[in-house]
Protein backbone atom coordinates (compact mmCIF):
# COMPACT_ATOMS: atom_id res chain seq x y z
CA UNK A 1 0.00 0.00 0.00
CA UNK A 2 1.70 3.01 -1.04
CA UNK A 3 1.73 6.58 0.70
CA UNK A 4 0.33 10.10 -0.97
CA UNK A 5 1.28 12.96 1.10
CA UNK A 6 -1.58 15.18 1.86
CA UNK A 7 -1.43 18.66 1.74
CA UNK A 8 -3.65 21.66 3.91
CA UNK A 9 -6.34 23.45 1.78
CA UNK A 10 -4.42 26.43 1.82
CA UNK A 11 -0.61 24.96 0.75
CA UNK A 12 -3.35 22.62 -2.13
CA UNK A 13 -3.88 26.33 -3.61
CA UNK A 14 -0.43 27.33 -3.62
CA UNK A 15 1.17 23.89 -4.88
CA UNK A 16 -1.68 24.19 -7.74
CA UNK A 17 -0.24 27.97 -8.30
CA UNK A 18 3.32 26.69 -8.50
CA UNK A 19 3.19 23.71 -10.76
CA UNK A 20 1.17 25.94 -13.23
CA UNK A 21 3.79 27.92 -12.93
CA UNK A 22 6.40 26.11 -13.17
CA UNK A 23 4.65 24.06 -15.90
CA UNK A 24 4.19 27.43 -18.24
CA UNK A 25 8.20 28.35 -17.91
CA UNK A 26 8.96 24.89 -18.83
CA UNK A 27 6.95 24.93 -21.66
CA UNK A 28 7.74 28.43 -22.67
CA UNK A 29 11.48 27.38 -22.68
CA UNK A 30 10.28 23.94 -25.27
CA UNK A 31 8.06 26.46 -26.92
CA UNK A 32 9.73 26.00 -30.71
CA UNK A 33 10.17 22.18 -29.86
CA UNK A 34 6.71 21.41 -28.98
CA UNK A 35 3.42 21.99 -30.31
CA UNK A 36 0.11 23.69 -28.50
CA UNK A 37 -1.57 20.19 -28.74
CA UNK A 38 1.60 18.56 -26.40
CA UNK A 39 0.82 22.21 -24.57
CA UNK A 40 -2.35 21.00 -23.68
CA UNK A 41 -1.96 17.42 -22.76
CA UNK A 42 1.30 18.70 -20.51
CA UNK A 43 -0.68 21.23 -18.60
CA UNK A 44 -3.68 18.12 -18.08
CA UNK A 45 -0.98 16.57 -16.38
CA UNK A 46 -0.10 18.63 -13.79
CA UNK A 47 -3.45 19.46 -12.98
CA UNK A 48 -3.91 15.59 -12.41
CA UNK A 49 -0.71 15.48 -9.84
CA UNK A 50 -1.98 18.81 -8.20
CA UNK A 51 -5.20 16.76 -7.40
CA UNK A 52 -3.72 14.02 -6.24
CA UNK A 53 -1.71 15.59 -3.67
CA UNK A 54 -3.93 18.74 -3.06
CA UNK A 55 -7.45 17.48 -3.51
CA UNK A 56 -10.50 18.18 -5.54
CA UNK A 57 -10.48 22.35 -4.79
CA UNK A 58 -7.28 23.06 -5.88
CA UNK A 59 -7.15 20.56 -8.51
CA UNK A 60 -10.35 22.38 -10.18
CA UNK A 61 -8.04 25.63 -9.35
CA UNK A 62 -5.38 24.54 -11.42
CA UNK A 63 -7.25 23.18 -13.83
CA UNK A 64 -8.58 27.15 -14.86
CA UNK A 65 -5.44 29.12 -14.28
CA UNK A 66 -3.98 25.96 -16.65
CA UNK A 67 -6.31 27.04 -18.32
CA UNK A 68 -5.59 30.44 -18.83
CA UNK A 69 -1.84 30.08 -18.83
CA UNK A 70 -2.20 28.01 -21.90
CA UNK A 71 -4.82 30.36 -23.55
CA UNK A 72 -1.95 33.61 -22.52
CA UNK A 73 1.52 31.75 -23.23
CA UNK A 74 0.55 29.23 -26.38
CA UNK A 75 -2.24 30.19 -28.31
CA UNK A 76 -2.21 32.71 -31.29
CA UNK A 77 -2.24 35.58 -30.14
CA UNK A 78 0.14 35.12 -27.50
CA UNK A 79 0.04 37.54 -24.06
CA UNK A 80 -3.76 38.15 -24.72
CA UNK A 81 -6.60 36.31 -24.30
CA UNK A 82 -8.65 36.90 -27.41
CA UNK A 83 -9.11 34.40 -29.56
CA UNK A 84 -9.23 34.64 -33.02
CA UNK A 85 -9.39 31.28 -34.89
CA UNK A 86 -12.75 28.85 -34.14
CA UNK A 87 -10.57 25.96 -33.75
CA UNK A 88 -8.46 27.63 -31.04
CA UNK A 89 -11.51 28.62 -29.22
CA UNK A 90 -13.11 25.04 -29.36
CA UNK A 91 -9.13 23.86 -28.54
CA UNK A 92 -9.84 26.24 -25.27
CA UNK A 93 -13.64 24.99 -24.37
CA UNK A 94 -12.32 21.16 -24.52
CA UNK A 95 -8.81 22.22 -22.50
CA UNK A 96 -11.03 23.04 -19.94
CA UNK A 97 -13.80 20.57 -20.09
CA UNK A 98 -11.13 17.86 -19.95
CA UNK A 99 -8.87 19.81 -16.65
CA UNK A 100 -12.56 20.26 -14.94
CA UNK A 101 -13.13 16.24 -15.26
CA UNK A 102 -10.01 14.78 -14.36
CA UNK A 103 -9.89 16.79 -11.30
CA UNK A 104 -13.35 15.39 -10.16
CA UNK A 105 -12.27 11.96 -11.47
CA UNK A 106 -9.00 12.08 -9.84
CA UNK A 107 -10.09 13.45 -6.70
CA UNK A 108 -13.11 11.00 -6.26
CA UNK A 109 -10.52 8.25 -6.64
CA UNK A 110 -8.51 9.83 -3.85
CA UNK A 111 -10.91 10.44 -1.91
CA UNK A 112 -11.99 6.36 -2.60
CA UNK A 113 -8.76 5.82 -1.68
CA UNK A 114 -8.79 6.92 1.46
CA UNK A 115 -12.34 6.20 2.70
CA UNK A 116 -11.14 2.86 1.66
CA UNK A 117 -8.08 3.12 3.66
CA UNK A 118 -9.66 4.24 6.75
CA UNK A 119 -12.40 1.24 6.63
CA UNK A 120 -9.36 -1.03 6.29
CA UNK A 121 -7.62 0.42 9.48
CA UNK A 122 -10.88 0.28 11.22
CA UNK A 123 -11.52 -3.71 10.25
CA UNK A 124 -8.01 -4.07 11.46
CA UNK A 125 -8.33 -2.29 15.03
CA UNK A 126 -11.72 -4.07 15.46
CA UNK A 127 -10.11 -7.68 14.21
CA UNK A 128 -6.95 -7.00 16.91
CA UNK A 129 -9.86 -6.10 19.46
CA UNK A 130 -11.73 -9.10 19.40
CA UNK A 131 -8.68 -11.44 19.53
CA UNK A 132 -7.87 -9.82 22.40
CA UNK A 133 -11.02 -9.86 23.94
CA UNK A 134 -12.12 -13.45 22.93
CA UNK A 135 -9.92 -14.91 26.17
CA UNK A 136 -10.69 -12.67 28.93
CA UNK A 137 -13.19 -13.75 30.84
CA UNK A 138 -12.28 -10.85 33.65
CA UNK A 139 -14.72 -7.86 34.24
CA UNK A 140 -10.98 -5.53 34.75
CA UNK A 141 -9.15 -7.14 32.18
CA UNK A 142 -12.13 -6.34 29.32
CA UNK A 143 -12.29 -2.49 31.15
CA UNK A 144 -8.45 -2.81 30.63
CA UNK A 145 -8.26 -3.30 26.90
CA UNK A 146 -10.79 -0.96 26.19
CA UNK A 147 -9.58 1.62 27.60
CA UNK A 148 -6.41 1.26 25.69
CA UNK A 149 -7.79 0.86 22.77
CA UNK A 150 -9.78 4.11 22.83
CA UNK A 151 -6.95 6.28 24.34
CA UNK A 152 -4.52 5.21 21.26
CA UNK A 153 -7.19 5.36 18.82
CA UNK A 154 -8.62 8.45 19.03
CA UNK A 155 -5.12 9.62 21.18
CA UNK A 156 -7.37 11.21 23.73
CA UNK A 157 -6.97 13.35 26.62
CA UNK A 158 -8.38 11.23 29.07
CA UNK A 159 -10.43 7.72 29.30
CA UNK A 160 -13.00 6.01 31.59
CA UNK A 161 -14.25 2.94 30.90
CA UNK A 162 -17.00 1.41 33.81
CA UNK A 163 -18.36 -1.48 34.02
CA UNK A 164 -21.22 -1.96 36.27
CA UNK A 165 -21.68 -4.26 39.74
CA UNK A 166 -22.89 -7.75 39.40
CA UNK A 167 -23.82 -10.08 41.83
CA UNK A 168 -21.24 -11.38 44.20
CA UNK A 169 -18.87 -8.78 42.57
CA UNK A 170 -17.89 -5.00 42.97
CA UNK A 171 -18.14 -2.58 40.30
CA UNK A 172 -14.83 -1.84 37.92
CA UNK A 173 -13.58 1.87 37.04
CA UNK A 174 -10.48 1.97 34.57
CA UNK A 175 -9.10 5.19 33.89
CA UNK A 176 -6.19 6.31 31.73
CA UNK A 177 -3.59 7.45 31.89
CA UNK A 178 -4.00 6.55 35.89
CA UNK A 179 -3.06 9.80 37.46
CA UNK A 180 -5.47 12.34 38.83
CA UNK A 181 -7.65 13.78 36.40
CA UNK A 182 -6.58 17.39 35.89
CA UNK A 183 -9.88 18.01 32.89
CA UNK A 184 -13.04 20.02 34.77
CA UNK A 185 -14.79 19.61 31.76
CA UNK A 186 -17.47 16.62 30.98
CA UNK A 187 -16.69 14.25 28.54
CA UNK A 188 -17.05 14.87 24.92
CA UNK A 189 -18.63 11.68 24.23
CA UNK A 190 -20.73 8.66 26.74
CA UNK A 191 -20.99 5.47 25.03
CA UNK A 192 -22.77 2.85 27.04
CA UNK A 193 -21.63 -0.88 26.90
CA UNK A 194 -25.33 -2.27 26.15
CA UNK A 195 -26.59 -5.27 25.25
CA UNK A 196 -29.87 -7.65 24.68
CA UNK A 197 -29.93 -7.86 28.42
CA UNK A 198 -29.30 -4.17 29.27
CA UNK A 199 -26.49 -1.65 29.91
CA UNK A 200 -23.64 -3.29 31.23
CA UNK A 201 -20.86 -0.14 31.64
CA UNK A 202 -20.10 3.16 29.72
CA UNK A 203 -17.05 4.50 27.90
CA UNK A 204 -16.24 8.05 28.88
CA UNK A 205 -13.85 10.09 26.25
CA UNK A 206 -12.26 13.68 26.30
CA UNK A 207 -10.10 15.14 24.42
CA UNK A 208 -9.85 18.96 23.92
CA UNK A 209 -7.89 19.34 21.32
CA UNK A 210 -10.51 19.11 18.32
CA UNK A 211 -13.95 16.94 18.13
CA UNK A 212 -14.09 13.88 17.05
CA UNK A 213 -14.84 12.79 13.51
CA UNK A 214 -17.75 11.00 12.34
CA UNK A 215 -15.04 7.96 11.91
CA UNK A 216 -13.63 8.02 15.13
CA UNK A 217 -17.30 7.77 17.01
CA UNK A 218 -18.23 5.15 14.46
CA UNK A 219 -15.09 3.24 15.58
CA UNK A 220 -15.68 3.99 19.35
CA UNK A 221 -18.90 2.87 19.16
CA UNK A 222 -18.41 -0.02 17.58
CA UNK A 223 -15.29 -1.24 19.96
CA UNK A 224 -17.52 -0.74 22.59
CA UNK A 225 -20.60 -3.01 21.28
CA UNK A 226 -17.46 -5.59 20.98
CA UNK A 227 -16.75 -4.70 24.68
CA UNK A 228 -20.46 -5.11 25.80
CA UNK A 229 -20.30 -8.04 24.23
CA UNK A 230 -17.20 -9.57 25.78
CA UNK A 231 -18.61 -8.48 29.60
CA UNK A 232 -21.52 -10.35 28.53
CA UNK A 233 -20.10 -13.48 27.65
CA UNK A 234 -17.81 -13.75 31.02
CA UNK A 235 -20.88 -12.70 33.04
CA UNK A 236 -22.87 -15.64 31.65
CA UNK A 237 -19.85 -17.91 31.77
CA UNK A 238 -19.10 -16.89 35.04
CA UNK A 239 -23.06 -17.88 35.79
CA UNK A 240 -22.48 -20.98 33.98
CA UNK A 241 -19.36 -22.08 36.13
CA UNK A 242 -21.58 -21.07 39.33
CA UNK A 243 -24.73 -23.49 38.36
CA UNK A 244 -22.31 -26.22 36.93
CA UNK A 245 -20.35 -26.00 40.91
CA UNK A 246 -24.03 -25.73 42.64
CA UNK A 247 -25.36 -28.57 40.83
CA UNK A 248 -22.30 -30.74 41.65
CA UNK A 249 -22.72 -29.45 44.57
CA UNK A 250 -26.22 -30.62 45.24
CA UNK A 251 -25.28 -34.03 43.58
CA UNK A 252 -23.00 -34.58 45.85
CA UNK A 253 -25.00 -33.81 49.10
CA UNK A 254 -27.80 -35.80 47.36
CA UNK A 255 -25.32 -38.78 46.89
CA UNK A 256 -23.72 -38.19 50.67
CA UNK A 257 -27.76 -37.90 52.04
CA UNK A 258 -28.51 -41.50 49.89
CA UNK A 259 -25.38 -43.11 51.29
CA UNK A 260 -25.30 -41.93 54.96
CA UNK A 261 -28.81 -42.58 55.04
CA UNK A 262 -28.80 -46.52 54.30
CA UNK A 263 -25.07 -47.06 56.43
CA UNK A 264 -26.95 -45.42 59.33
CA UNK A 265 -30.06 -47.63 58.91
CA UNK A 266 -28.77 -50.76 59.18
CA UNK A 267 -26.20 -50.59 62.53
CA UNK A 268 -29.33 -48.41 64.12
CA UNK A 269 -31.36 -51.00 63.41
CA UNK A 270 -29.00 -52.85 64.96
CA UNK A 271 -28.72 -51.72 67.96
CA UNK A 272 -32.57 -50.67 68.67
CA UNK A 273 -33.01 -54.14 68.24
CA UNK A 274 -30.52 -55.53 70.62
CA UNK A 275 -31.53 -53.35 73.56
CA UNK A 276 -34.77 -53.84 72.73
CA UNK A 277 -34.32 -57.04 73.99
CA UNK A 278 -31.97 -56.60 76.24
CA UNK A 279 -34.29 -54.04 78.48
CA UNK A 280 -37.40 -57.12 77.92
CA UNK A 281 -37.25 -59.92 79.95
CA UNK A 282 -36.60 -62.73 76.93
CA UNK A 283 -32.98 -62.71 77.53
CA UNK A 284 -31.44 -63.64 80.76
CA UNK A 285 -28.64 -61.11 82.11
CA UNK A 286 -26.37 -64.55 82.75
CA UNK A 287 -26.97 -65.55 79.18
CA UNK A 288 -24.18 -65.84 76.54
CA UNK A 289 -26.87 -63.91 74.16
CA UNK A 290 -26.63 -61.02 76.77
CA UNK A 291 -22.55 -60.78 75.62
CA UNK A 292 -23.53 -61.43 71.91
CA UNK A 293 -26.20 -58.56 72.03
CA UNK A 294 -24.04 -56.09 74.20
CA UNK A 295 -21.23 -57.25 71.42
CA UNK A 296 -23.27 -56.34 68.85
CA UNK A 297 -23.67 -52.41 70.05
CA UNK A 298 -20.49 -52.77 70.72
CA UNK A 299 -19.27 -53.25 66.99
CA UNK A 300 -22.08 -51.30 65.42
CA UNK A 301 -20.94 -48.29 67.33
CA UNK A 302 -17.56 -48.49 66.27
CA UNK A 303 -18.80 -48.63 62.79
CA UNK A 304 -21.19 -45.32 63.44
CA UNK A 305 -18.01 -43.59 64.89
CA UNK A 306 -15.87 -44.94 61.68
CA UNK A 307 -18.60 -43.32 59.61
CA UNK A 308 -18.43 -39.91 61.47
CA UNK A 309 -15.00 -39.69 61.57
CA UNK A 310 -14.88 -40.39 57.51
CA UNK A 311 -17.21 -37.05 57.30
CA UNK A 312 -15.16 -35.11 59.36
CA UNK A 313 -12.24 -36.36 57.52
CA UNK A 314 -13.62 -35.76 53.78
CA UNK A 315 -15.18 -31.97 54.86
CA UNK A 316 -11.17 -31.14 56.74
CA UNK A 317 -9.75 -32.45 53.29
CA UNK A 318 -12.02 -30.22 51.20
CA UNK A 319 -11.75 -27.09 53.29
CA UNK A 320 -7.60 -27.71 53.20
CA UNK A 321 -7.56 -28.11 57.32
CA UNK A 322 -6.22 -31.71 57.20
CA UNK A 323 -2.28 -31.09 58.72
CA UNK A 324 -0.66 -33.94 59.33
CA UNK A 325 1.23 -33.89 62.66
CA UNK A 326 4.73 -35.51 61.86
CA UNK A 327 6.67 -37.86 64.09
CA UNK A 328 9.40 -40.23 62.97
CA UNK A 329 7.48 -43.88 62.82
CA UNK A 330 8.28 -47.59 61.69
CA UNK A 331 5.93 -48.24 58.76
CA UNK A 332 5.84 -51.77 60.68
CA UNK A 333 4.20 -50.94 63.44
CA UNK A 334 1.65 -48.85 61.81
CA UNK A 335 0.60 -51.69 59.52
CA UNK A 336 0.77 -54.15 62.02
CA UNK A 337 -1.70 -51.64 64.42
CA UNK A 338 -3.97 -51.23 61.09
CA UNK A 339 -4.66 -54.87 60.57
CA UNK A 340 -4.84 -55.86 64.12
CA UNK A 341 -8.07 -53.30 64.40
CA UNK A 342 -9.76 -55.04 61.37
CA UNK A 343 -9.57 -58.71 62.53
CA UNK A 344 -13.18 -58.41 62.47
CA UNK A 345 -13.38 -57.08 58.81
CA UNK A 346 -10.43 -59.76 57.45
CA UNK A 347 -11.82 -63.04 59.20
CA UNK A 348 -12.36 -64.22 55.75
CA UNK A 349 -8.82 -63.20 54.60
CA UNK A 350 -5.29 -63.97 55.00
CA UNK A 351 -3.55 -60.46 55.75
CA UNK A 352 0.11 -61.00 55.27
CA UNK A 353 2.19 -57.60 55.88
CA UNK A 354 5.60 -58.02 54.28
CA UNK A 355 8.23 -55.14 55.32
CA UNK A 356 11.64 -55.93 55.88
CA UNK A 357 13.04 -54.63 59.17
CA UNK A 358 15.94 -52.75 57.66
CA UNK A 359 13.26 -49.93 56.33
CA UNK A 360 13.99 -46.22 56.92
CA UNK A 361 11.89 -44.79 59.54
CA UNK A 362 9.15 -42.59 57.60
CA UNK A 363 8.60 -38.65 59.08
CA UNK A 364 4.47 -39.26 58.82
CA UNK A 365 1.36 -38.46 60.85
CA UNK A 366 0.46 -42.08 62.69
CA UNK A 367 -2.67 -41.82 63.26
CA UNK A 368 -3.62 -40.59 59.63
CA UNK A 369 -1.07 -42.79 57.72
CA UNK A 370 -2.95 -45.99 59.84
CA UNK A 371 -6.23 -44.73 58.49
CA UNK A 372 -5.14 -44.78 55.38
CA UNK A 373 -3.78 -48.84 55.43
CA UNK A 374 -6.65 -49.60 57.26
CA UNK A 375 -8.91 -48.32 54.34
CA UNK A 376 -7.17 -49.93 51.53
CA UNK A 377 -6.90 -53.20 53.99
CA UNK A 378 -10.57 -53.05 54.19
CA UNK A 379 -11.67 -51.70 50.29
CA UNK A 380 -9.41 -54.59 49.35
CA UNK A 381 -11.27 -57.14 51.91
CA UNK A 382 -14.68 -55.85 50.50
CA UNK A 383 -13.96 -56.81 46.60
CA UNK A 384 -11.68 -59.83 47.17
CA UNK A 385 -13.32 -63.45 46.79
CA UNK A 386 -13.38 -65.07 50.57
CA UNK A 387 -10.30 -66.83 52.20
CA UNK A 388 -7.89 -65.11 49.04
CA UNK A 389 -4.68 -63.45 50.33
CA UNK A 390 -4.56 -59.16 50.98
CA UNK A 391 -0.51 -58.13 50.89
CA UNK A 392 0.83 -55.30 52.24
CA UNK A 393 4.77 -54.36 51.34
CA UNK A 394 7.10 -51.46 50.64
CA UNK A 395 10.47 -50.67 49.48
CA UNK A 396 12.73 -47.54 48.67
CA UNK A 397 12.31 -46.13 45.55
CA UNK A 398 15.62 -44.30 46.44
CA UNK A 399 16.59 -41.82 48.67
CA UNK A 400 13.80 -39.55 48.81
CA UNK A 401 10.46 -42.09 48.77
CA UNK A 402 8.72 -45.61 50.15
CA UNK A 403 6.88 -47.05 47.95
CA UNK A 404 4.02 -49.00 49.33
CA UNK A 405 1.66 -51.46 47.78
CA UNK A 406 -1.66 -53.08 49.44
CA UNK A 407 -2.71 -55.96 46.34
CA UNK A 408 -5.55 -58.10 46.60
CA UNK A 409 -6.90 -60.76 44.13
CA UNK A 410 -10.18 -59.18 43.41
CA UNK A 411 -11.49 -58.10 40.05
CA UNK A 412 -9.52 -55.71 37.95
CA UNK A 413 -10.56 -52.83 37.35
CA UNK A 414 -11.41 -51.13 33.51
CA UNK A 415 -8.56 -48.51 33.04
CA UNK A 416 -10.49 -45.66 32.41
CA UNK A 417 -11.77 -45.99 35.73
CA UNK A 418 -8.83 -46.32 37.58
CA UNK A 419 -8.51 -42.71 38.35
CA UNK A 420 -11.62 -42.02 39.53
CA UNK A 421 -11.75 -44.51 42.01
CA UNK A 422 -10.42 -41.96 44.10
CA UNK A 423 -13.26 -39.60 43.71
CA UNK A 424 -16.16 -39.72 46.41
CA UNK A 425 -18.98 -41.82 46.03
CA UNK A 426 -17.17 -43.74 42.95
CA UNK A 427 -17.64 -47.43 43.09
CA UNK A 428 -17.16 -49.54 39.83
CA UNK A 429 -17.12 -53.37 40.62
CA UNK A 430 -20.21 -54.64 43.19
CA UNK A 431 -21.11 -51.79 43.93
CA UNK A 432 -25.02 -53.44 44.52
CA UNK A 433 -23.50 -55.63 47.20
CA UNK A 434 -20.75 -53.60 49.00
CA UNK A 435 -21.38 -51.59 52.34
CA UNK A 436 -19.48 -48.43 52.68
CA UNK A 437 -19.94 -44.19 52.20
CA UNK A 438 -17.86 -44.58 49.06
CA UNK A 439 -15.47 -42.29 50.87
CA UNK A 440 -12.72 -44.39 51.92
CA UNK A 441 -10.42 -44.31 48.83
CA UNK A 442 -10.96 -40.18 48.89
CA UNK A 443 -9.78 -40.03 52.33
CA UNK A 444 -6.78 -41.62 51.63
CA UNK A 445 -5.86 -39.32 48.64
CA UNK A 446 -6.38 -37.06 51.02
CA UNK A 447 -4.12 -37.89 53.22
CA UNK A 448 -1.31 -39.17 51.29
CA UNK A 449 -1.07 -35.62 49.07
CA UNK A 450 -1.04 -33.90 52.21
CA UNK A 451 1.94 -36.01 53.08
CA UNK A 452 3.38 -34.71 50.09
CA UNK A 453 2.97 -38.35 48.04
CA UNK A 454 1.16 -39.77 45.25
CA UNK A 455 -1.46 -42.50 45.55
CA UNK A 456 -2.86 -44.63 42.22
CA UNK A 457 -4.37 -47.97 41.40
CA UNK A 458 -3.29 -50.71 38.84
CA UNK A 459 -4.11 -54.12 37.55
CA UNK A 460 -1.32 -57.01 37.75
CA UNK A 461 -1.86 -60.34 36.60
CA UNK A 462 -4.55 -62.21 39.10
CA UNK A 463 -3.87 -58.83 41.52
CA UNK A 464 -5.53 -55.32 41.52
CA UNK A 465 -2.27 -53.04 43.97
CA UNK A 466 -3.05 -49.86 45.30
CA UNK A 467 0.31 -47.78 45.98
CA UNK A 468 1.40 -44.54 47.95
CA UNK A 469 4.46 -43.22 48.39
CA UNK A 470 5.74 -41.30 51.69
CA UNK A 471 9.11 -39.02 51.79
CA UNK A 472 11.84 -40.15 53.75
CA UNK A 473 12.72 -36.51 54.15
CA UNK A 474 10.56 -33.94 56.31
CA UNK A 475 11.03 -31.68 53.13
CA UNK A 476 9.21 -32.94 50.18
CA UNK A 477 11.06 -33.72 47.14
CA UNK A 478 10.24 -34.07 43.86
CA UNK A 479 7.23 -36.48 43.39
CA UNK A 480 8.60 -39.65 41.88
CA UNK A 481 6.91 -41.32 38.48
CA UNK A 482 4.35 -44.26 38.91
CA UNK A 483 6.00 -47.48 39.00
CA UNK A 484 4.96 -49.47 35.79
């Protein structure tokens, strides 16, 4: 695209002035070389470069005084402007005609030119504003880029873009440049930021140096339907992001209602039943169904308190409370404390814990870390087929991490599930005839990445493993890969 300089109306009417000019001494000094015919088309000519650079008024300009300089200098008479021969005077009429037309052609096309110019700069701003507005999703970051783009455009004094309060947020006020306003006087132009569902903002603009052109506001107003547009769109994604989190939300309390519901049902029913008979007078107080009854409570309580303590767990791991407290501990004698409280739970099972005794001491919360064996001890004791073997082992990965397994010989599990067995409520194999809140495996994510470690599942040949890894260090280093 090439560049015409433009001249002021008043320097137009001297540059047409001076290339007449200098046009007529040229000519005058070819005058026995040339004839009044290459006169005419020399002088037609300038008059199309002095439109071109100096616009339709003094093209028309030079197009008379060429006019009369060619009449004066090159037609018989010369240095008077009578006339004498027909020809000459027809010569004149069509000099003119010809000057008067390619002025008005030429400075149409200029004036083409640059309308078409300016639209192209305009499509240009507006395609750079949309990219940039198409990934913010930020009430300041849209007020931001607007306001940017309407100080350099229009090279204001001052701007003010505003954006209106919305709920659950405070109202946005961008102003540049971002020192004190020193302008008294109200804007020169309001734009509001409207839309289909009402006025979102306003764009305020002043500038005192001259108005602004009927291009300028055109382009203003347009960036600012784009900005209207962009607030829109991360108002209503921001209200889509809120209903998508409040109806997980609400499936999630639904889900936690359903399951807590049915695990407290059946040990209440439980108990209500056995002191129901205790407090009758069907069983004897001497009776060994006396100690199976008061047994009974016994177990089912510990069960309710498991199932409280889970809750508290899971809502401490969601609200970020859960802080391990760390003490130097055997991994052996956690385990071994783990199974020994879910004798009950493995009857059916041969627990075998195999840890050799030259392990490094682990820097771990006891209680938590137990918690967490006894859960995958007991998942594993839920799925696996009756009197199968549960193993629990561990070795260095190197200096930094234990790696721990738990393996079972239940099902295996499809892989595009094992990830989200760690999510709450997630059950994929039996889940029609397994107890539980679903919570378990969560908890022990829980617990393990506040450790600093990594927990997954995978499937082995005739084995489904679940593995953790602890740091050996009380800083925590970088997380090791999976084992394959």
């Amino acid at each position: 695209m090439y560049f015409v300089p433009r001249f002021s109306r008043r320097a137009g009417y001297g540059l047409a002035v001076l290339a007449v000019a200098a046009t007529t001494a040229i000519l005058a000094a070819l005058q026995p070389f040339l004839d009044p015919p290459i006169d005419a088309l020399i002088f037609l000519m300038t008059v199309g470069v002095v439109t071109s650079l100096g616009g339709l008024g003094p093209g028309i300009f030079s197009a008379v005084i060429a006019f009369l300089a060619f009449n004066y200098f090159f037609l018989p008479p010369t240095h008077t402007f009578i006339v004498h021969q027909t020809q000459d005077i027809l010569t004149l009429i069509a000099f003119l005609i010809v000057a008067v037309v390619i002025s008005q052609l030429v400075g149409r096309a200029q004036s083409s030119a640059r309308a078409a110019s300016a639209r192209e700069r305009e499509a240009t701003q507006l395609y750079e504003l949309s990219l940039q507005l198409a990934g913010l999703h930020d009430d300041r970051a849209i007020a931001q880029t607007l306001g940017e783009q309407t100080y350099q455009t229009v090279q204001a004094d001052r701007v003010e873009v505003a954006i209106e309060a919305r709920a659950g947020d405070a109202a946005v006020l961008i102003a540049l440049p971002q020192a004190e306003p020193t302008i008294t006087v109200p804007p020169i132009l309001r734009i509001p930021l409207r839309t289909v569902r009402g006025q979102q903002g306003e764009i305020r603009v002043w500038r005192t140096s001259r108005p602004l052109e009927p291009a300028e506001e055109r382009l203003l107003r347009t960036s600012a339907s784009q900005g209207a547009i962009a607030v829109e769109r991360a108002r209503l994604a921001h209200a889509a992001n809120r209903s998508q989190v409040l109806e997980e939300s609400d499936r999630l309390k639904s889900a936690l209602l359903s399951s807590v519901s049915h695990e407290l049902r059946t040990p209440l029913a439980t108990i209500k039943a056995a002191v129901t008979s205790l407090r009758s007078a069907a069983v004897p107080w001497d009776s060994a169904a006396r100690d199976e009854l008061l047994a009974a409570i016994e177990e089912e309580t510990d069960y309710l308190n498991q199932l409280v303590g889970n809750l508290l767990d899971m809502s401490r791991i969601e609200a970020g409370a859960l802080h391990p407290q760390r003490r130097w501990n055997a991994l052996a004698e956690i385990a071994g404390s783990a199974a020994g409280s879910l004798r009950a739970v493995t009857q059916n099972h041969r627990v075998r814990i195999d840890l050799s005794d030259e392990l490094p001491l682990v820097s771990v919360d006891y209680v938590q870390i137990e918690q967490v064996i006894r859960n995958l001890i007991s998942n594993s004791a839920k799925y696996a087929p009756p009197n199968s073997e549960i193993r629990l082992s561990a070795c260095v990965v190197d200096p930094a991490w234990l790696h721990v397994q738990v393996s079972n010989q239940g099902p295996s599990v499809p892989a595009e599930h094992l990830e989200r067995i760690f999510d709450k409520f997630y059950r994929v194999t039996a889940a029609d005839r397994v107890t539980g809140t679903g919570l378990g495996l969560s908890i022990c994510k829980g617990i393990i990445e506040a450790h600093g470690g990594r927990i997954w599942a995978e499937n082995a040949p005739d084995r489904f493993i679940f593995n953790f890894t602890l740091p050996l260090t009380e800083q925590k280093p970088a997380a090791p890969e999976p084992t394959p």
